[in-house]
C-alpha atoms as a PDB file:
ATOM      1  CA  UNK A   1      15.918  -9.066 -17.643  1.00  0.00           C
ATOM      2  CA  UNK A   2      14.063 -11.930 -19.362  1.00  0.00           C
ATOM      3  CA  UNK A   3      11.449 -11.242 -21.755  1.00  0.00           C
ATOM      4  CA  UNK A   4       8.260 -12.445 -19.693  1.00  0.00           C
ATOM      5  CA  UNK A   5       9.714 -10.732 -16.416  1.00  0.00           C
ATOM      6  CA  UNK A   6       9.825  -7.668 -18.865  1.00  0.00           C
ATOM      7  CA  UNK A   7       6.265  -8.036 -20.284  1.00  0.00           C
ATOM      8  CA  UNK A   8       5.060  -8.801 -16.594  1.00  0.00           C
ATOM      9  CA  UNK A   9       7.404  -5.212 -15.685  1.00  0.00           C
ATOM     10  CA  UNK A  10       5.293  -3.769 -18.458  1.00  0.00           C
ATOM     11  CA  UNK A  11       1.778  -4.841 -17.757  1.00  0.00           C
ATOM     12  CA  UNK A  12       2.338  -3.781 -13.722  1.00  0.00           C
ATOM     13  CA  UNK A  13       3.650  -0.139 -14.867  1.00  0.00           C
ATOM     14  CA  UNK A  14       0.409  -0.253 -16.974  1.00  0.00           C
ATOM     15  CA  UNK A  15      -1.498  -1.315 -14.073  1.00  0.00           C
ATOM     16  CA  UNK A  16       0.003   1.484 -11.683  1.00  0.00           C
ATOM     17  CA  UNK A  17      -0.840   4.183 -14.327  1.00  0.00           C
ATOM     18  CA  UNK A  18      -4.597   3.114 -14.664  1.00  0.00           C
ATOM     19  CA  UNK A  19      -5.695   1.635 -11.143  1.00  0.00           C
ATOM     20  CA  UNK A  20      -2.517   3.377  -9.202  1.00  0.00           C
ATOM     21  CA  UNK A  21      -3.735   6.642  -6.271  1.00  0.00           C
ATOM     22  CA  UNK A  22      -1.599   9.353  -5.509  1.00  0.00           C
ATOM     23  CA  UNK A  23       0.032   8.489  -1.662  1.00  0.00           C
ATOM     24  CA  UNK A  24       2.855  10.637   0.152  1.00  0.00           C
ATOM     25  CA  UNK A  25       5.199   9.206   2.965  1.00  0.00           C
ATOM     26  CA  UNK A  26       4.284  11.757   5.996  1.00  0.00           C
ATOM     27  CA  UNK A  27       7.449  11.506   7.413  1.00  0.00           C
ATOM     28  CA  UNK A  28       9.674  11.883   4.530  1.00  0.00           C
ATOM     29  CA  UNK A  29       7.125  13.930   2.191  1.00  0.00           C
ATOM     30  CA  UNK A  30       8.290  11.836  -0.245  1.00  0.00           C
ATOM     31  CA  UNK A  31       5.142  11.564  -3.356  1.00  0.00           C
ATOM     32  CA  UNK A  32       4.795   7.994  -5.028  1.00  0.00           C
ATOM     33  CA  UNK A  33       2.331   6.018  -6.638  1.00  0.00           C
ATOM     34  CA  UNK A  34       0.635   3.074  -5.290  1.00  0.00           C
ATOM     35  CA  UNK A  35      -2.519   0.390  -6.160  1.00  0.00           C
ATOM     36  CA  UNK A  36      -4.130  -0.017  -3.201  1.00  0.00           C
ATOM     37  CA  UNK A  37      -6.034  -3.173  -2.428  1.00  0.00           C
ATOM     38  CA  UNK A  38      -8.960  -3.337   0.106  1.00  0.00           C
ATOM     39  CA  UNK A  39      -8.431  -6.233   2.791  1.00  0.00           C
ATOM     40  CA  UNK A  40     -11.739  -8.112   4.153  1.00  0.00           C
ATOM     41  CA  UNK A  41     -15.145  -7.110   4.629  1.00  0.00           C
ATOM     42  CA  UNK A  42     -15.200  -4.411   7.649  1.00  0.00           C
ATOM     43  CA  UNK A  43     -18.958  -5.541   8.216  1.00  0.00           C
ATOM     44  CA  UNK A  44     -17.072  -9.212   9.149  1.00  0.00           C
ATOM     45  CA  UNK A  45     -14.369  -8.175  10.508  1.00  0.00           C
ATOM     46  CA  UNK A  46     -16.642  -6.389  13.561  1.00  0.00           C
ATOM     47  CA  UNK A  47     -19.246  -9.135  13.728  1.00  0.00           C
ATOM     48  CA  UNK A  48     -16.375 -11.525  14.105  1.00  0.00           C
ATOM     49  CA  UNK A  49     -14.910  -9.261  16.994  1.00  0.00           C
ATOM     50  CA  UNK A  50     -12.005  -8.038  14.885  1.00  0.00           C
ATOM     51  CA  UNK A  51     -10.662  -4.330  14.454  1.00  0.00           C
ATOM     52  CA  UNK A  52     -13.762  -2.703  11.969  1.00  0.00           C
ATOM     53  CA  UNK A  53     -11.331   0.418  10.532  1.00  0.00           C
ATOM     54  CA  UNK A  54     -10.094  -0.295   6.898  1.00  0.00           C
ATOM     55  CA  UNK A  55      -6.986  -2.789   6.005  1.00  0.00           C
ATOM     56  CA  UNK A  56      -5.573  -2.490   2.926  1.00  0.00           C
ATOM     57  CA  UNK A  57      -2.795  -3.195   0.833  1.00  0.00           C
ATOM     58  CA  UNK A  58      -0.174  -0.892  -0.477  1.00  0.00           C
ATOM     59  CA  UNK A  59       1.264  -2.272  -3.819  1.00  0.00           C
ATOM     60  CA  UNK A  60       4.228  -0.209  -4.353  1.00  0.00           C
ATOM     61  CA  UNK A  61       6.392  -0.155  -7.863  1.00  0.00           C
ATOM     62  CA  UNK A  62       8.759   2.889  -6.818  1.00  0.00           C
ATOM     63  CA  UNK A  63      11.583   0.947  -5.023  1.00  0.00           C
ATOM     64  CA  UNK A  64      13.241   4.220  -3.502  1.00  0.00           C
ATOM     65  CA  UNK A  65       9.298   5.101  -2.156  1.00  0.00           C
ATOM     66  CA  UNK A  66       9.214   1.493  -0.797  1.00  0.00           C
ATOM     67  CA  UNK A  67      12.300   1.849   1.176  1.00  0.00           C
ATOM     68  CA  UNK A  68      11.453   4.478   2.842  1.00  0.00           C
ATOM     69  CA  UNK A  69       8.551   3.463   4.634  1.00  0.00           C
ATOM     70  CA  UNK A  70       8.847   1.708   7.474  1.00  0.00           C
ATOM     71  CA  UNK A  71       6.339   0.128  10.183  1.00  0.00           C
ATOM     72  CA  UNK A  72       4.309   2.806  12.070  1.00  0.00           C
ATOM     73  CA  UNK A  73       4.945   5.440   9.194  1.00  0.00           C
ATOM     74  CA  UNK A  74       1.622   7.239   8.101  1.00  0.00           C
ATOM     75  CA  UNK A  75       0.414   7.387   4.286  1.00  0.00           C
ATOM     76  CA  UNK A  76      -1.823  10.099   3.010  1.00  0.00           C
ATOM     77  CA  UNK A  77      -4.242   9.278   0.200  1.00  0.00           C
ATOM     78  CA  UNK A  78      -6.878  10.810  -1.279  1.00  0.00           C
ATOM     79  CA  UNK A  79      -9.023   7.929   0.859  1.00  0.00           C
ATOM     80  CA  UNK A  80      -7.511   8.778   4.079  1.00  0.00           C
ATOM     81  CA  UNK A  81      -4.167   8.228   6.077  1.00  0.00           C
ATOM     82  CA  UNK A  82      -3.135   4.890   7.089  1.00  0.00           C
ATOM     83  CA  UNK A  83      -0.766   3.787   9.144  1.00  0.00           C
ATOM     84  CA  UNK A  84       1.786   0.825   7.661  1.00  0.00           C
ATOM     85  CA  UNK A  85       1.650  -2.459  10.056  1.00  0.00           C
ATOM     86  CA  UNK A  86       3.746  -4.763   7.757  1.00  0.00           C
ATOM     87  CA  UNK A  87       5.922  -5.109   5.058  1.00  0.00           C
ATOM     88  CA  UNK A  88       5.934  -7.948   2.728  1.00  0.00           C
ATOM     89  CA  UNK A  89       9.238  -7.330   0.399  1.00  0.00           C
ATOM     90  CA  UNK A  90       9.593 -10.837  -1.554  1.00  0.00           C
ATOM     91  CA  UNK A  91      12.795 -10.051  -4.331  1.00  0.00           C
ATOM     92  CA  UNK A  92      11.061 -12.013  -7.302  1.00  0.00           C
ATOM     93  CA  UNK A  93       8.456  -9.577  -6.751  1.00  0.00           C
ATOM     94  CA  UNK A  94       8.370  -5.776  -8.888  1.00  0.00           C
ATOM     95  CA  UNK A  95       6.100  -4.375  -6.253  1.00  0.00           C
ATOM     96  CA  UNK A  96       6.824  -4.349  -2.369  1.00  0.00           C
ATOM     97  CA  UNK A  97       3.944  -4.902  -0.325  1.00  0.00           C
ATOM     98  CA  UNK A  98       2.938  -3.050   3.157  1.00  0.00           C
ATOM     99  CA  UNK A  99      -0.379  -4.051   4.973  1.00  0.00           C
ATOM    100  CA  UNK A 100      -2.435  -0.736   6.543  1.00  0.00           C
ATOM    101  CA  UNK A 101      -4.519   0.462   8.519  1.00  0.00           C
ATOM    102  CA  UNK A 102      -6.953   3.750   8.136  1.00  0.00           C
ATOM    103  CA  UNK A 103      -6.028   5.555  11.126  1.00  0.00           C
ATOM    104  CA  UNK A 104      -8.961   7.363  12.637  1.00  0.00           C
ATOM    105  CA  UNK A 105      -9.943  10.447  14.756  1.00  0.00           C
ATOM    106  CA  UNK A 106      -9.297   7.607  18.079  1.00  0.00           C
ATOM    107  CA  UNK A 107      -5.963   7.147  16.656  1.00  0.00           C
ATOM    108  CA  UNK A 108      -4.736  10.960  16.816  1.00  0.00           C
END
């Protein structure tokens, strides 16, 4: 590994410990960490006719975590449950991405 793509390895494991929230897989059970960044104003997204429930972004270090989930899988937080619409899995990158949504009482 090259030294910046170790410091940069480094400051997102520091990241994960500070900023990252306990999630578990639902169907596998399986625990992992994971930053979680909110998508969009939910205020906006109803005035501009859009879906109003939460979208976020699941920024997952744990590789073995990460390949486990797949579209339609449910998350557990302590924020909620949310239900993975997309995966965004770019190699260069040390975190695999998955757009959510909070899944609601309409959703069960």
């Amino acid at each position: 590994m090259s030294e910046i793509r170790s410091i940069i390895a480094d400051v997102i494991a520091d990241r994960e410990a500070t900023f990252g929230d306990a999630a578990t897989n639902d169907r596998t059970k399986r625990n992992f960490t994971a930053e979680i960044e909110p998508i969009a104003d939910m205020e906006m997204n109803e005035a501009l006719g859009r879906d109003k429930r939460e979208a976020v972004l699941f920024h997952i270090r744990d590789r073995a975590a990460a390949d486990e989930l797949v579209t339609g899988d449910t998350v557990s937080t302590l924020f909620g449950k949310f239900k993975i619409l997309r995966r965004s899995n770019n190699p260069i990158s040390l975190q695999v991405e998955f757009g959510a949504m909070k899944v609601t009482n309409k959703d069960a």
